[in-house]
C-alpha atoms as a PDB file:
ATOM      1  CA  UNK A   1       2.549 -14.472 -13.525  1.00  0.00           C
ATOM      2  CA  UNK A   2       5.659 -13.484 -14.905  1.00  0.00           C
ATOM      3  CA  UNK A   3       8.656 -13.534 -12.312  1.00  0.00           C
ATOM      4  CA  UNK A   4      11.975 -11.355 -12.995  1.00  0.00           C
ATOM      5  CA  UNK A   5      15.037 -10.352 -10.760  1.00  0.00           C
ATOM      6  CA  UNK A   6      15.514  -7.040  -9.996  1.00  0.00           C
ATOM      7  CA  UNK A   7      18.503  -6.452 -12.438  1.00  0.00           C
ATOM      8  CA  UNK A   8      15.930  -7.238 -15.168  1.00  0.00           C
ATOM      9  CA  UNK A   9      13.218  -5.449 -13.857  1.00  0.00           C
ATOM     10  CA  UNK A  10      15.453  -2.224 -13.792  1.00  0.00           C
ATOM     11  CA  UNK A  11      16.331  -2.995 -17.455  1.00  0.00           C
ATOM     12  CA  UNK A  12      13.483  -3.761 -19.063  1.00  0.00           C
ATOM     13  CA  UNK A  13      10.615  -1.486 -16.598  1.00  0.00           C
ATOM     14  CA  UNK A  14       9.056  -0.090 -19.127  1.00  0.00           C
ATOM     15  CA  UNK A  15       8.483  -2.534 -21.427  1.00  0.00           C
ATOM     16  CA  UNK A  16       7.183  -4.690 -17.952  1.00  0.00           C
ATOM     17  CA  UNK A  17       5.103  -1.781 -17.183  1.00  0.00           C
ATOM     18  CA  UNK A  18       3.306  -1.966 -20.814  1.00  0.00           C
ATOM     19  CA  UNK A  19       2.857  -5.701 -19.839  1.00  0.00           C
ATOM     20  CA  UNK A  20       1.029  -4.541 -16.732  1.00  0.00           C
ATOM     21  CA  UNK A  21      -0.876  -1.875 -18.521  1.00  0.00           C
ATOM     22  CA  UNK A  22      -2.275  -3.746 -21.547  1.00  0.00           C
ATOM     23  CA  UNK A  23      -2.679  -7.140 -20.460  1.00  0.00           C
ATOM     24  CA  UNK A  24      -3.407  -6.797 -16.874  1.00  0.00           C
ATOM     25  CA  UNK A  25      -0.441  -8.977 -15.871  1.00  0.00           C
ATOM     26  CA  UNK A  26       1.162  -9.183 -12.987  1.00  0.00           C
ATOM     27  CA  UNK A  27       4.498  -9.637 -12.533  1.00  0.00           C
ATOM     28  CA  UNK A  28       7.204 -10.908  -9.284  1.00  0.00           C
ATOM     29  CA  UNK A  29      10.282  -9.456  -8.713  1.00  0.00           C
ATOM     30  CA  UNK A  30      13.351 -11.195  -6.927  1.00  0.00           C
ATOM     31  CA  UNK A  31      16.165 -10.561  -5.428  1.00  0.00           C
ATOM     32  CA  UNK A  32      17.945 -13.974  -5.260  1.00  0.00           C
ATOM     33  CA  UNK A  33      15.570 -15.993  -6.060  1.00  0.00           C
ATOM     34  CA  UNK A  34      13.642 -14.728  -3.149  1.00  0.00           C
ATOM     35  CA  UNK A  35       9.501 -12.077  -4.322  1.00  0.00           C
ATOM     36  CA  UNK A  36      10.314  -8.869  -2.492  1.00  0.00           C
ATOM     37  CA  UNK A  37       7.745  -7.009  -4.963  1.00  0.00           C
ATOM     38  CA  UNK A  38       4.848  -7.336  -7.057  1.00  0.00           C
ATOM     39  CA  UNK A  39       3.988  -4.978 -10.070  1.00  0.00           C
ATOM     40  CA  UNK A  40       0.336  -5.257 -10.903  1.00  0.00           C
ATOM     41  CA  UNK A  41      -2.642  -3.513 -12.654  1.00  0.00           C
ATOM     42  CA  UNK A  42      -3.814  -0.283 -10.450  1.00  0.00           C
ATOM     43  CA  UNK A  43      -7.645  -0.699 -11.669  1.00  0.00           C
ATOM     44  CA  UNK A  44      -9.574  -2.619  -9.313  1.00  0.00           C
ATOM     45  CA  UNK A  45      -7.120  -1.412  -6.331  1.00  0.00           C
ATOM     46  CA  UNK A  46      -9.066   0.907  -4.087  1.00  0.00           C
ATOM     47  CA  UNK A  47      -7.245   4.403  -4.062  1.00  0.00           C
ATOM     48  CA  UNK A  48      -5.923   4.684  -0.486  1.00  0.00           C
ATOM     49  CA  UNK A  49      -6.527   8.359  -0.320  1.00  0.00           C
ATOM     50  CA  UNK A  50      -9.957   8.340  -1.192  1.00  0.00           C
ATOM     51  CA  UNK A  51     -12.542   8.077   1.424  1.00  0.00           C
ATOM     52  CA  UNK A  52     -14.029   4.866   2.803  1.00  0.00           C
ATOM     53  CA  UNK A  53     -17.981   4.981   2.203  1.00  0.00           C
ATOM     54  CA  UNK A  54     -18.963   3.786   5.458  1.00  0.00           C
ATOM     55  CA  UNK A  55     -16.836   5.968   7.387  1.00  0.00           C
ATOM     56  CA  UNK A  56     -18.963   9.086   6.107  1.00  0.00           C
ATOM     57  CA  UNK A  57     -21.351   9.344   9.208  1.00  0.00           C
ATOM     58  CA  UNK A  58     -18.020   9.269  11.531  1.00  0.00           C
ATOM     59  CA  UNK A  59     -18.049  12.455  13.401  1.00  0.00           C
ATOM     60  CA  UNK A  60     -14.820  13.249  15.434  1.00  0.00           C
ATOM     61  CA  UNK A  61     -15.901  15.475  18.668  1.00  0.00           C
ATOM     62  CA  UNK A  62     -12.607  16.111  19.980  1.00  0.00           C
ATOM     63  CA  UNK A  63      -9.005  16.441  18.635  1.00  0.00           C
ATOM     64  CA  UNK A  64      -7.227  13.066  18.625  1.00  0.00           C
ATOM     65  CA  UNK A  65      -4.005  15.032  18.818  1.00  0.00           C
ATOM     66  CA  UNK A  66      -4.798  16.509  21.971  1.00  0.00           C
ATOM     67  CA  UNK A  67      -1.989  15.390  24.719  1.00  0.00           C
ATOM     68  CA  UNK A  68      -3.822  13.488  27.640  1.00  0.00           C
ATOM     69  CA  UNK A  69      -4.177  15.126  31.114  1.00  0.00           C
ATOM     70  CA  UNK A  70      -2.329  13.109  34.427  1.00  0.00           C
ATOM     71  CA  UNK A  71      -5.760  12.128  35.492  1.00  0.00           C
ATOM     72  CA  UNK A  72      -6.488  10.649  31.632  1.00  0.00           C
ATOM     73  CA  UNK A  73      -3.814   7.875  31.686  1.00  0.00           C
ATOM     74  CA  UNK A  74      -4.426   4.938  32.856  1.00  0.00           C
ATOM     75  CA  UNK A  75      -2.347   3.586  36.391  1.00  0.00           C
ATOM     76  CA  UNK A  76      -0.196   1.701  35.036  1.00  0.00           C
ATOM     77  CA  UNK A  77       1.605   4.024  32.429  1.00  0.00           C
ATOM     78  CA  UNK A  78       1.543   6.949  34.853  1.00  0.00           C
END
């Protein structure tokens, strides 16, 4: 894994982004000495947006959104 500070990262992003592309590498970046990031390969991620398979029989009846009534909350938070 290759590990670069963010003042390097900023320089040189898009030849570390043709690092990540090409050879699937995946590379730390530091802000004094300390990993606040890490760049790596999107293939093999699953897409966030797209829908989970086993949550395709789910069936919402009501509206989540839906304020509660008085009687619907429980004692302690009326």
């Amino acid at each position: 894994m290759i590990q670069v500070n963010t003042n390097e990262a900023k320089n040189q992003l898009s030849y570390l982004l043709s690092k990540v592309e090409k050879n699937h590498e995946k590379i730390k970046i530091c802000r004094n000495g300390k990993p606040i990031a890490l760049l790596v390969p999107l293939d093999g991620l699953r897409d966030p947006l797209k829908q989970n398979p086993k949550l395709t029989g789910v069936k919402i009846h009501e509206d989540p959104t839906t304020p509660l009534d008085e009687e619907d909350w429980p004692d302690l938070l009326r």
